[in-house]
N, C-alpha and C. Protein backbone atom coordinates (compact mmCIF):
# COMPACT_ATOMS: atom_id res chain seq x y z
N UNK A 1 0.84 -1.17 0.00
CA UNK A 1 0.00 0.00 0.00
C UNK A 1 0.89 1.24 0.00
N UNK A 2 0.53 1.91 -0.94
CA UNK A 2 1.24 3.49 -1.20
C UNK A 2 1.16 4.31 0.01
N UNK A 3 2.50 4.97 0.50
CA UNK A 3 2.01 5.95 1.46
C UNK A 3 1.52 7.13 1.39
N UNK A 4 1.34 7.47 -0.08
CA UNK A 4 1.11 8.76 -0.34
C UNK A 4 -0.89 8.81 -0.14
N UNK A 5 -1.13 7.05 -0.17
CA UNK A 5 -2.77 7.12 -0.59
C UNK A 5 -3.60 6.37 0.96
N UNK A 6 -2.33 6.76 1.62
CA UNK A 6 -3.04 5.74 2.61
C UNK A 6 -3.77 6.82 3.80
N UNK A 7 -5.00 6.48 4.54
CA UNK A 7 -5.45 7.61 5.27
C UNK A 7 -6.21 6.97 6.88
N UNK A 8 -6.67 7.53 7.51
CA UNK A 8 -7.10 7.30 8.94
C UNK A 8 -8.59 7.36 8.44
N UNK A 9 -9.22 6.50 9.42
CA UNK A 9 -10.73 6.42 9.81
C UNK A 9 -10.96 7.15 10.92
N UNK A 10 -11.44 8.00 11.22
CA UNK A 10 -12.29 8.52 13.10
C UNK A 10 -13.77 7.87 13.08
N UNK A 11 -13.72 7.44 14.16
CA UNK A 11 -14.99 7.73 14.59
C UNK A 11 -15.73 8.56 14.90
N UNK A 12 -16.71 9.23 14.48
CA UNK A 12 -17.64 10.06 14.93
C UNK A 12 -17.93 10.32 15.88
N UNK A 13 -18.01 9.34 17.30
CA UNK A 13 -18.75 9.70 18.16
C UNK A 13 -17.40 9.78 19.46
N UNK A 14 -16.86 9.20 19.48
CA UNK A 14 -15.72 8.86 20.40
C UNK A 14 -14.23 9.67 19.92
N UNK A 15 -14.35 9.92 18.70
CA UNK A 15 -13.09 10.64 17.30
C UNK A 15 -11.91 9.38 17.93
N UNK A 16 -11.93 8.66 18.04
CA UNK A 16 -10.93 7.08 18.04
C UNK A 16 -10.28 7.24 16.54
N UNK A 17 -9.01 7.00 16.40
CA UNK A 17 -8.54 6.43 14.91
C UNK A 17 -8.71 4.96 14.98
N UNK A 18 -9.58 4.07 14.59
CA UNK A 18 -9.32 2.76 14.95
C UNK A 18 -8.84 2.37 13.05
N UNK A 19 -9.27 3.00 12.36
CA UNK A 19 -8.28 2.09 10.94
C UNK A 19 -7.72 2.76 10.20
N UNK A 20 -7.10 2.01 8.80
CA UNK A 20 -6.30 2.68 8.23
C UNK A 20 -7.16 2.01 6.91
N UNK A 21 -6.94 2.95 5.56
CA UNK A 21 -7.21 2.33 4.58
C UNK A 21 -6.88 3.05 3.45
N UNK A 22 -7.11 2.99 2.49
CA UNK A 22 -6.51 3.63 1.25
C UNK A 22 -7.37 3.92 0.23
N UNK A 23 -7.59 5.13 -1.06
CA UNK A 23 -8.33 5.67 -1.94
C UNK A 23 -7.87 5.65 -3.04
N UNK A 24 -8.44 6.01 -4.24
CA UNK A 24 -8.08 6.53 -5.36
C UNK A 24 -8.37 7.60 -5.38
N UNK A 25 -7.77 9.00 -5.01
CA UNK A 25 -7.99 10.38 -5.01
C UNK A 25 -8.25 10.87 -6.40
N UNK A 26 -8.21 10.03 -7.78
CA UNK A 26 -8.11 10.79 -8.96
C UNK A 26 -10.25 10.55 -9.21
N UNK A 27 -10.29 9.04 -8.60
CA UNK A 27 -11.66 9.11 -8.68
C UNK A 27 -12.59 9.31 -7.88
N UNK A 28 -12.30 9.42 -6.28
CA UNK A 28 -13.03 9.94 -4.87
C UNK A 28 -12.66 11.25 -4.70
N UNK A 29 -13.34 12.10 -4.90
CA UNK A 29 -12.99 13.36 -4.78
C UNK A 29 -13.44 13.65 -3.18
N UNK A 30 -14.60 13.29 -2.72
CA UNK A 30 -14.99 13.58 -1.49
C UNK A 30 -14.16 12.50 -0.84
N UNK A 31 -14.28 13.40 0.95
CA UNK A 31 -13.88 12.88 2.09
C UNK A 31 -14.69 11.17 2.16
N UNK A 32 -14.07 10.18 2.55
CA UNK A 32 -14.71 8.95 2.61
C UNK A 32 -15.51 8.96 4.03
N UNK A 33 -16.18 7.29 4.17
CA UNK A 33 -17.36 7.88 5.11
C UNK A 33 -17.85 6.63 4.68
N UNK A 34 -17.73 5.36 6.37
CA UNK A 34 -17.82 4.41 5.82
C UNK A 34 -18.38 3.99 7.69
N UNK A 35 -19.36 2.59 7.37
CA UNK A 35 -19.45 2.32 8.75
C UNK A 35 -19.17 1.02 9.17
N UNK A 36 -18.24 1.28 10.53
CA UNK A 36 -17.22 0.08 10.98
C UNK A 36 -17.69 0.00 12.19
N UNK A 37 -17.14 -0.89 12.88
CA UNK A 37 -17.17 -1.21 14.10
C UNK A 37 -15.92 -0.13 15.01
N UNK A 38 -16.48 0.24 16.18
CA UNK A 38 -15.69 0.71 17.11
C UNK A 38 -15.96 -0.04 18.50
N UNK A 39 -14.07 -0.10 18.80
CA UNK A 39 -14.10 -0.71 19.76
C UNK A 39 -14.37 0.01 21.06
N UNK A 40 -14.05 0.96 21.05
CA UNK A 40 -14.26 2.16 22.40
C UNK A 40 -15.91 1.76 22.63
N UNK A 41 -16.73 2.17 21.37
CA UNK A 41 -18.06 2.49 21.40
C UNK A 41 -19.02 1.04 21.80
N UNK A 42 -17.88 -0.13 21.33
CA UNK A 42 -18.79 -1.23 21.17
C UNK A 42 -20.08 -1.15 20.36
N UNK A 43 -20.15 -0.40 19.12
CA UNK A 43 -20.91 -0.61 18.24
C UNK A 43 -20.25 -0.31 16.90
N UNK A 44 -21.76 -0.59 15.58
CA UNK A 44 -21.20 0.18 14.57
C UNK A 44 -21.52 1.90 14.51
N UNK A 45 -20.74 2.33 14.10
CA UNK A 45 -20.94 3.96 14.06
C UNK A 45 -20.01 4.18 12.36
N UNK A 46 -20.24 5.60 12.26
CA UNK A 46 -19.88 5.87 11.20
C UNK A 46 -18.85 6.33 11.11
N UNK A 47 -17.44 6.68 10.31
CA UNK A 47 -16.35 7.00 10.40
C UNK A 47 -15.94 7.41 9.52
N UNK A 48 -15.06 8.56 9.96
CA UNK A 48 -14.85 9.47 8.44
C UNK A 48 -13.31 9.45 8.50
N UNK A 49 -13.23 10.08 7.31
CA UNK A 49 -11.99 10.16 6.86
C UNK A 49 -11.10 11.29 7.80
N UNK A 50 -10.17 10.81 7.95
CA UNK A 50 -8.93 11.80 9.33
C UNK A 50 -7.21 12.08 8.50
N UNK A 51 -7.22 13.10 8.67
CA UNK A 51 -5.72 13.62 8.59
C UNK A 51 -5.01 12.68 9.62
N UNK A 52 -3.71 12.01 8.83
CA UNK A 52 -2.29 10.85 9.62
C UNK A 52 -1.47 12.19 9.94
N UNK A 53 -1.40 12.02 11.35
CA UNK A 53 -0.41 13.05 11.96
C UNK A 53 0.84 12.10 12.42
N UNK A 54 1.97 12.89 12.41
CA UNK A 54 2.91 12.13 13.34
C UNK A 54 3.86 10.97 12.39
C-alpha cells in the first residue's frame, strides 16, 4: 500500500482512529465515510476520513 494514498478512519462519536485504509484520489474526490465497528463504542458507528499526523 502506497504511502502517499493511505489515510485514517475517526470515529464520529468517540473521534478514536481505529483504521487505516486507502483511496483513489483521482476518482473519490470527497472525504470517505464508511461504517465500521468501534471498539471504544462497542458498536457500529460511522467514520470518516482523518488527517495521519505524526
Amino acid at each position: 500500500m502506497s504511502q502517499d494514498r493511505l489515510l485514517k478512519l475517526k470515529c464520529t462519536t468517540c473521534k478514536n482512529g481505529n483504521y487505516f485504509t486507502s483511496k483513489n484520489k483521482k476518482l473519490v474526490t470527497k472525504k470517505l465515510e464508511l461504517k465500521k465497528f468501534c471498539k471504544t463504542c462497542k458498536k457500529n458507528v460511522k467514520h470518516k476520513e482523518a488527517k495521519i499526523t505524526g
